[in-house]
Protein backbone atom coordinates (compact mmCIF):
# COMPACT_ATOMS: atom_id res chain seq x y z
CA UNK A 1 -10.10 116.75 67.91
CA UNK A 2 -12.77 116.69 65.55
CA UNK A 3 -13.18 118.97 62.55
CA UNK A 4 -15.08 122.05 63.27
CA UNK A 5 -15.92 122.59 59.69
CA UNK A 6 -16.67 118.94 58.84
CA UNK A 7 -19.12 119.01 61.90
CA UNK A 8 -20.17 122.68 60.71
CA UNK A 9 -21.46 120.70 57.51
CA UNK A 10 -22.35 117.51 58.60
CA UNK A 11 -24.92 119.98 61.13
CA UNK A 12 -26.35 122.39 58.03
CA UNK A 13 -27.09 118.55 55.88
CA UNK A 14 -29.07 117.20 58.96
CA UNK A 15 -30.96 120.74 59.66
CA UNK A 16 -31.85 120.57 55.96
CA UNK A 17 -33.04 116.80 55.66
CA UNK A 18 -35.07 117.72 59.09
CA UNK A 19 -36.90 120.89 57.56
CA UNK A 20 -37.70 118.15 55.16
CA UNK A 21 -39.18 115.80 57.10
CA UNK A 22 -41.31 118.92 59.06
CA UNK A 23 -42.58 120.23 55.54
CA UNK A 24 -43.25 116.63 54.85
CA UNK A 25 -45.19 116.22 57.86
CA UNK A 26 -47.20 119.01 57.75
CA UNK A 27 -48.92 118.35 54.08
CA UNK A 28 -52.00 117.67 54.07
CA UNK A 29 -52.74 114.04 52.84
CA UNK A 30 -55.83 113.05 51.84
CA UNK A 31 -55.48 109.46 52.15
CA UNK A 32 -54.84 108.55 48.55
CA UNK A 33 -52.18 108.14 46.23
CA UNK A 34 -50.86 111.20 44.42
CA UNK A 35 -50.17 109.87 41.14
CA UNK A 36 -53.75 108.67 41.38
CA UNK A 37 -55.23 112.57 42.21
CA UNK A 38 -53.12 113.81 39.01
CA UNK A 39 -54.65 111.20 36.80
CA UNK A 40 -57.81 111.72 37.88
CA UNK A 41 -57.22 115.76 37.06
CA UNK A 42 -55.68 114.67 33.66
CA UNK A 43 -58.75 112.54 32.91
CA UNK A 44 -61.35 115.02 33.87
CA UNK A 45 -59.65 117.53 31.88
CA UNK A 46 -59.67 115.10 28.71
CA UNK A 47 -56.11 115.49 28.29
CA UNK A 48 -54.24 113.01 26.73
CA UNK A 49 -50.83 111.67 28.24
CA UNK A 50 -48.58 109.23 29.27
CA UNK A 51 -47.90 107.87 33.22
CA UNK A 52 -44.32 109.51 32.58
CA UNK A 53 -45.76 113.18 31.70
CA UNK A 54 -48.33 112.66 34.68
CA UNK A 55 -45.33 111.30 37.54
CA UNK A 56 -42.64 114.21 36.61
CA UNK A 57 -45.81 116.25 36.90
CA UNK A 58 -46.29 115.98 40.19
CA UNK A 59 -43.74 118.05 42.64
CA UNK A 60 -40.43 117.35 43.90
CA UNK A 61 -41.98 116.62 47.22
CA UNK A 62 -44.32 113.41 46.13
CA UNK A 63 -41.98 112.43 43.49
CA UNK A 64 -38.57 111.86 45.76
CA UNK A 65 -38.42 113.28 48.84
CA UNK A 66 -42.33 111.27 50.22
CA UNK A 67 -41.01 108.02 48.61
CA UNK A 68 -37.12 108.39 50.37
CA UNK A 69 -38.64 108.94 53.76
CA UNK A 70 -40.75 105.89 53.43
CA UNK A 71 -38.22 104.01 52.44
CA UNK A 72 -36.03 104.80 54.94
CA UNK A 73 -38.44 104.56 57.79
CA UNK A 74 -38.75 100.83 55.98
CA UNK A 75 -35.82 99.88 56.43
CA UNK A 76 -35.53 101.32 59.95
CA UNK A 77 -38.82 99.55 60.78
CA UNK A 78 -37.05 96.02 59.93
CA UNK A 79 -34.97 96.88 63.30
CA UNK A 80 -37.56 97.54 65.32
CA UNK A 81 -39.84 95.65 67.52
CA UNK A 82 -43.16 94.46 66.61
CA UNK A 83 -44.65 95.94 69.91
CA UNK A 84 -43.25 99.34 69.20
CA UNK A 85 -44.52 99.62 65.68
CA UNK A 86 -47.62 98.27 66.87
CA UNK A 87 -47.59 100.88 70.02
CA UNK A 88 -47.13 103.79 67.10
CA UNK A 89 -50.09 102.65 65.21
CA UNK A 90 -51.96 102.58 67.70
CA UNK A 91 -50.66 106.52 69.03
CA UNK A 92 -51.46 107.35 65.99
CA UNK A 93 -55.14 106.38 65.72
CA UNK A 94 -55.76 107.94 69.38
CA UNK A 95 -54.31 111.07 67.73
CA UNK A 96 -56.51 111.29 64.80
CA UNK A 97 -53.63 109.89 62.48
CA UNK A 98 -52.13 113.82 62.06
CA UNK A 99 -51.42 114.99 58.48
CA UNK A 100 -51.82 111.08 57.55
CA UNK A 101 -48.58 110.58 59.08
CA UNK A 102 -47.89 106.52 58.88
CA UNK A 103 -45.49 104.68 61.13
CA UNK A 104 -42.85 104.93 58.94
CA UNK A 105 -42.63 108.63 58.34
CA UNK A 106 -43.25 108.97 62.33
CA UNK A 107 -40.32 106.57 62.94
CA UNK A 108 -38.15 108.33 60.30
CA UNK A 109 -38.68 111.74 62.07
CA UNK A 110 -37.88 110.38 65.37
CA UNK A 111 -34.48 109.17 64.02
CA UNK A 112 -33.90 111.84 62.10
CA UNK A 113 -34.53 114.30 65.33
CA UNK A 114 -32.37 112.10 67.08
CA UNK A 115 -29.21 112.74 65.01
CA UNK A 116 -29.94 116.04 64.20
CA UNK A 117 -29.51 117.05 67.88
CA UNK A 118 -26.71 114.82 68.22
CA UNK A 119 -25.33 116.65 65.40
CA UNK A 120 -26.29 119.85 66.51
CA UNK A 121 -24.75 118.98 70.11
CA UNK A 122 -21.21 118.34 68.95
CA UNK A 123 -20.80 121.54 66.63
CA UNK A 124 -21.79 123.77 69.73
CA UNK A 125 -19.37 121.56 71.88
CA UNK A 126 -16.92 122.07 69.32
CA UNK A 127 -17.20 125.64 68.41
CA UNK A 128 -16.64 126.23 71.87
CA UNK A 129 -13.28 125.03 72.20
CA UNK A 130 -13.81 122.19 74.86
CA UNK A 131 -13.02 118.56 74.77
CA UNK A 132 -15.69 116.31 73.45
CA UNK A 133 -14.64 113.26 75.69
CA UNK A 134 -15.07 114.46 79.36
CA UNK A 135 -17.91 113.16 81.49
CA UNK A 136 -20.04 116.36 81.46
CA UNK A 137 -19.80 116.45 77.64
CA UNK A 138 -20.20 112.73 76.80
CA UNK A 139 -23.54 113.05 79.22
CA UNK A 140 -25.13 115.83 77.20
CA UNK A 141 -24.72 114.46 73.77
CA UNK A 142 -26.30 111.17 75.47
CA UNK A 143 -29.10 113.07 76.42
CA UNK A 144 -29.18 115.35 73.39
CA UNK A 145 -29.73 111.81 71.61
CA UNK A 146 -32.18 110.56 73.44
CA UNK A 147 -33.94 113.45 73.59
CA UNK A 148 -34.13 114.56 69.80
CA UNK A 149 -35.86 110.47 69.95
CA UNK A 150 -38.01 110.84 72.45
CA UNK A 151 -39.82 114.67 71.69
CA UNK A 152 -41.56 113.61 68.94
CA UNK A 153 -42.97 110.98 70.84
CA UNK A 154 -43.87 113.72 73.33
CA UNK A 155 -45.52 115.78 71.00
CA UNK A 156 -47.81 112.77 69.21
CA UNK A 157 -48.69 112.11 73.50
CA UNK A 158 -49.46 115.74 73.61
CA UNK A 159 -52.12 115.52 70.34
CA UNK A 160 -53.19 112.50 71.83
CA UNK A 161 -54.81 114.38 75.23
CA UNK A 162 -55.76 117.57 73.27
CA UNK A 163 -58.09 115.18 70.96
CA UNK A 164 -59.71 113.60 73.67
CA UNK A 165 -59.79 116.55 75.80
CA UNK A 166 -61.55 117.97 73.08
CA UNK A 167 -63.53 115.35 72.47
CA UNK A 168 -64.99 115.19 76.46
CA UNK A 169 -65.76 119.09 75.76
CA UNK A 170 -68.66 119.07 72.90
CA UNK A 171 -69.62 115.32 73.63
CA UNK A 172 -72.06 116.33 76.28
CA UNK A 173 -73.71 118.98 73.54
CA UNK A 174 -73.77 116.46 70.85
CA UNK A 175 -75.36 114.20 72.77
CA UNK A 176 -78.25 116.63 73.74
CA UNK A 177 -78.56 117.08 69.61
CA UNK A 178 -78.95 113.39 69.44
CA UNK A 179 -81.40 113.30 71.52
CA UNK A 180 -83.57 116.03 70.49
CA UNK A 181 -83.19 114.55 66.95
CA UNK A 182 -84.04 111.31 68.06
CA UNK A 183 -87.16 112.36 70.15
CA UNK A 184 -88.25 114.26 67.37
CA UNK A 185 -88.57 111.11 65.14
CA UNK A 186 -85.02 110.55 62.99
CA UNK A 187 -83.02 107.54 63.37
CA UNK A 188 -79.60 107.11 65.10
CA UNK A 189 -78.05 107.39 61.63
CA UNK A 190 -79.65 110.13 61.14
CA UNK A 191 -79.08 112.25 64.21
CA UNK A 192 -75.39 111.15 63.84
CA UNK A 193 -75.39 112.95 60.81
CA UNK A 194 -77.03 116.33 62.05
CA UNK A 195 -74.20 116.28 64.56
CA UNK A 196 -71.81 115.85 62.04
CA UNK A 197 -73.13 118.82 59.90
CA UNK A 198 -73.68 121.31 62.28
CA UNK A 199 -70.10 121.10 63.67
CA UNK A 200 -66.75 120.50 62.81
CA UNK A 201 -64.69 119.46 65.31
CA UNK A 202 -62.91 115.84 66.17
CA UNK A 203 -65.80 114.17 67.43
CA UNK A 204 -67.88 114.97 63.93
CA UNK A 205 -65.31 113.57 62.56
CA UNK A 206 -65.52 110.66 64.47
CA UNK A 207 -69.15 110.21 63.98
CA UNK A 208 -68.31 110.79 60.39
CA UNK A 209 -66.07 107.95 59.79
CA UNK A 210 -69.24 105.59 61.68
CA UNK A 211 -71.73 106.69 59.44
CA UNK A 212 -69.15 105.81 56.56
CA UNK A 213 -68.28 102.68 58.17
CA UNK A 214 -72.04 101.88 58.31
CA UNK A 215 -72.54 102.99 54.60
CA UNK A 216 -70.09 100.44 53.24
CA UNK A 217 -72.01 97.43 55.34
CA UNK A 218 -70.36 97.53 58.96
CA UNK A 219 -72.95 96.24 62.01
CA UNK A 220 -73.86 99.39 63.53
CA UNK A 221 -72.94 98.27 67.08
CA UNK A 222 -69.62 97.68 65.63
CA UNK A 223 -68.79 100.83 63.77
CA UNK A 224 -69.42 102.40 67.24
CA UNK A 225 -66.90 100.15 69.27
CA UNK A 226 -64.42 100.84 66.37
CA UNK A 227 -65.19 104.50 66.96
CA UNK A 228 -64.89 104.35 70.98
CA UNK A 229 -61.56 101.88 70.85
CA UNK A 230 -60.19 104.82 68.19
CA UNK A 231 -60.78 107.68 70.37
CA UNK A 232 -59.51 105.71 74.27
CA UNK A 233 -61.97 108.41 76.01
CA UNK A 234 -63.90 106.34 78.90
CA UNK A 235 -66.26 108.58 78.04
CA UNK A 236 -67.17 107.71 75.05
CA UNK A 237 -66.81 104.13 76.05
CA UNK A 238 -69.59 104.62 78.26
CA UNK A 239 -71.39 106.51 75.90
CA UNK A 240 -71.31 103.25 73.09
CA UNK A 241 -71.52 101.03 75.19
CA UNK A 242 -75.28 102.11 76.47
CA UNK A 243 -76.27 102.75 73.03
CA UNK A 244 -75.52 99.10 72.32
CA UNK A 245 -77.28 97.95 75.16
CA UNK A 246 -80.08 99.61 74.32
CA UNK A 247 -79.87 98.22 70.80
CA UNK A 248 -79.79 94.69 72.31
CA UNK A 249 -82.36 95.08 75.35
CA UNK A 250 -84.39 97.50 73.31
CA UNK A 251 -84.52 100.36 76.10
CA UNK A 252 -85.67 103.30 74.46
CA UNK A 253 -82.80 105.05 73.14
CA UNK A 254 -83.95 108.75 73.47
CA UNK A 255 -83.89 107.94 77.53
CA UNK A 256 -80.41 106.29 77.26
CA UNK A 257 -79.05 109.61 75.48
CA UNK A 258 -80.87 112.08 78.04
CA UNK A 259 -79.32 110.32 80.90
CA UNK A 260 -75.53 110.13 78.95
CA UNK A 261 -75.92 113.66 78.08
CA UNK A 262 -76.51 114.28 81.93
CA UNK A 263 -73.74 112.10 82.99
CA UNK A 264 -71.22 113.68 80.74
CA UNK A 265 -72.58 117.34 81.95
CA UNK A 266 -71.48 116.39 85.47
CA UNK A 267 -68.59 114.53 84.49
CA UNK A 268 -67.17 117.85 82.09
CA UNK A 269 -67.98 119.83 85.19
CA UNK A 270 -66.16 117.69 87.19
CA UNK A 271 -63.27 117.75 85.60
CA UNK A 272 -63.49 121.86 85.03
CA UNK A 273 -63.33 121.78 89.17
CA UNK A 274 -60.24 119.84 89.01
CA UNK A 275 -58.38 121.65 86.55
CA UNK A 276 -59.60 124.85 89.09
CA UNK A 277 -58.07 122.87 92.14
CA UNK A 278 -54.83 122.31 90.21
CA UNK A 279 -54.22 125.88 89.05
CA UNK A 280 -52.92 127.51 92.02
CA UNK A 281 -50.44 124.68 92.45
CA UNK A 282 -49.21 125.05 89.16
CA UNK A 283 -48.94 129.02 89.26
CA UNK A 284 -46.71 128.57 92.70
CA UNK A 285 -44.03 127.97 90.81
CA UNK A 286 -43.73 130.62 87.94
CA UNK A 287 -44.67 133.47 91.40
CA UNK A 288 -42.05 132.42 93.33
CA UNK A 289 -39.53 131.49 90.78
CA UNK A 290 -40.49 134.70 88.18
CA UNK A 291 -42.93 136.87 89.41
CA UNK A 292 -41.76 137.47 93.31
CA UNK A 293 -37.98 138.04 91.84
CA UNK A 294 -39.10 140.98 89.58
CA UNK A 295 -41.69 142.18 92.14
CA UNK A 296 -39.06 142.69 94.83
CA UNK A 297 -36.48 144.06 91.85
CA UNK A 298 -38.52 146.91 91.77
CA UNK A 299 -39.89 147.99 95.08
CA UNK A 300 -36.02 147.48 96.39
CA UNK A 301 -33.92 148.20 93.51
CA UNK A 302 -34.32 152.00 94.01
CA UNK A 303 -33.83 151.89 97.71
CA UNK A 304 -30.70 149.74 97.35
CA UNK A 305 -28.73 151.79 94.88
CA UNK A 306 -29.96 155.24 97.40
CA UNK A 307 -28.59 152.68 100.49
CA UNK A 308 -25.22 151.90 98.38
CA UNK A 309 -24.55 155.64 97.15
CA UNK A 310 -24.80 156.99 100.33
CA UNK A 311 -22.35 156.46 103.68
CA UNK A 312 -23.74 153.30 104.66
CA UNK A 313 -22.22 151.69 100.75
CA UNK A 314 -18.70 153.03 101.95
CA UNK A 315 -19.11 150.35 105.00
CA UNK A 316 -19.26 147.85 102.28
């Protein structure tokens, strides 16, 4: 039998090194190194000091606990197949690359979940006084395992369809901007950047990063493929692929938009009718199983206790 209070404390280190890893994640990261913002701050400042006063400046979270979780997920990375590091990359870039999360920290987490429920598992298996080696019990810390692995996963799939979802929403209003832009004489550049000022949402950011892209000496055509292969919306694979078509055929490109922003009208409409059709099928469940239950609870509840506290109860 296993030590209750060992597993009691091997359970309260992993809890702690996982609240890590969540505060971790959710920092905002700006891309850059951090020892690079604090000189920067230091040097417009005009202070004077050394890298050593400007590193143990920084907090305990850039200085140790960042550079440990890299590490780790490093080393944990040399074990792992080159498709599966590649398929994370590439998760992350449909997401939006969340709080600059990298592979490595995303791996770490998912390893780190893993044991943590594994751990958490066998202290409630053990607290309660039953055997950690019978079949029922071996089967849920499997799937506790597997499933403290697998969640994140879940939830980067999860940020992966909100993103798009939310991309399909304001493309068809973006694209009527563009085109009233472009009609009224601005470039493509341009109206890009109109859309990207007057909102603030994931597709501005996507046109964002093109019109950066551009800036630093990309081909326009593609910047926009870049853009469309980021995002993994067919939508918007439609939508760059007839701008580029009219770049190369030159078809006028205020037409091409017009009949996109039309297409992607019906399309978001579309869709709205299908999520409609689906609803009812997907309430069934929580009437029957929740609703119904507590329905009946209280239109026969009374009536039952009157039927059980008079003569007819004593038959029973």
């Amino acid at each position: 039998m296993i030590n209750t209070s060992a597993l009691l404390v091997i359970a309260i280190v992993i809890i702690v090194i996982l609240i890590i890893l969540v505060i971790l994640g959710m920092r905002e990261t700006s891309g850059t190194d951090p020892l690079d913002e604090r000189l920067m701050e230091f040097v417009s400042r005009g202070e004077m000091a050394t890298l050593e006063e400007i590193e143990l400046s920084q907090s305990f979270l850039e200085r140790v606990i960042l550079p440990m979780a890299t590490k780790f997920g490093s080393i944990a990375l040399r074990f792992t197949p080159q498709k599966a590091l590649v398929e994370i990359e590439r998760n992350l870039e449909l997401a939006g690359n969340p709080r600059g999360l990298t592979p490595t920290t995303f791996f770490s987490a998912r390893i780190f979940g893993s044991i943590g429920l594994l751990a958490l598992t066998l202290l409630a298996l053990s607290s309660s006084g039953q055997s950690l080696f019978t079949l029922m019990n071996i089967g849920i810390i499997v799937l506790a395992t597997i499933a403290g692995f697998v969640i994140p996963n879940m939830l980067l799939e999860n940020k992966i369809k909100k993103r798009q979802d939310s991309i399909r929403k304001s493309l068809p209003d973006a694209l009527d901007l563009l085109t009233i832009c472009v009609e009224a004489g601005l470039g493509f550049e341009a109206a890009m950047k109109e859309v990207q000022d007057k909102w603030d949402n994931e597709l501005s950011l996507a046109f964002g990063r093109v019109l950066q892209e551009i800036g630093l000496g990309k081909v326009r055509r593609e910047a926009l493929r870049d853009m469309a292969h980021r995002i993994g919306a067919s939508e918007m694979d439609s939508f760059v692929g007839a701008v580029v078509q009219s770049e190369q055929l030159g078809v006028s490109l205020s037409k091409v938009l017009r009949i996109q922003a039309d297409d992607m009208r019906v399309k978001r409409r579309q869709i709205a009718e299908e999520k409609a059709q689906k609803a009812p099928v997907k309430m069934l469940l929580p009437m029957v199983f929740l609703i119904f239950p507590t329905i009946l609870l209280i239109l026969l509840g009374p009536a039952v206790m009157m039927l059980m506290r008079s003569s007819i109860g004593d038959i029973f």
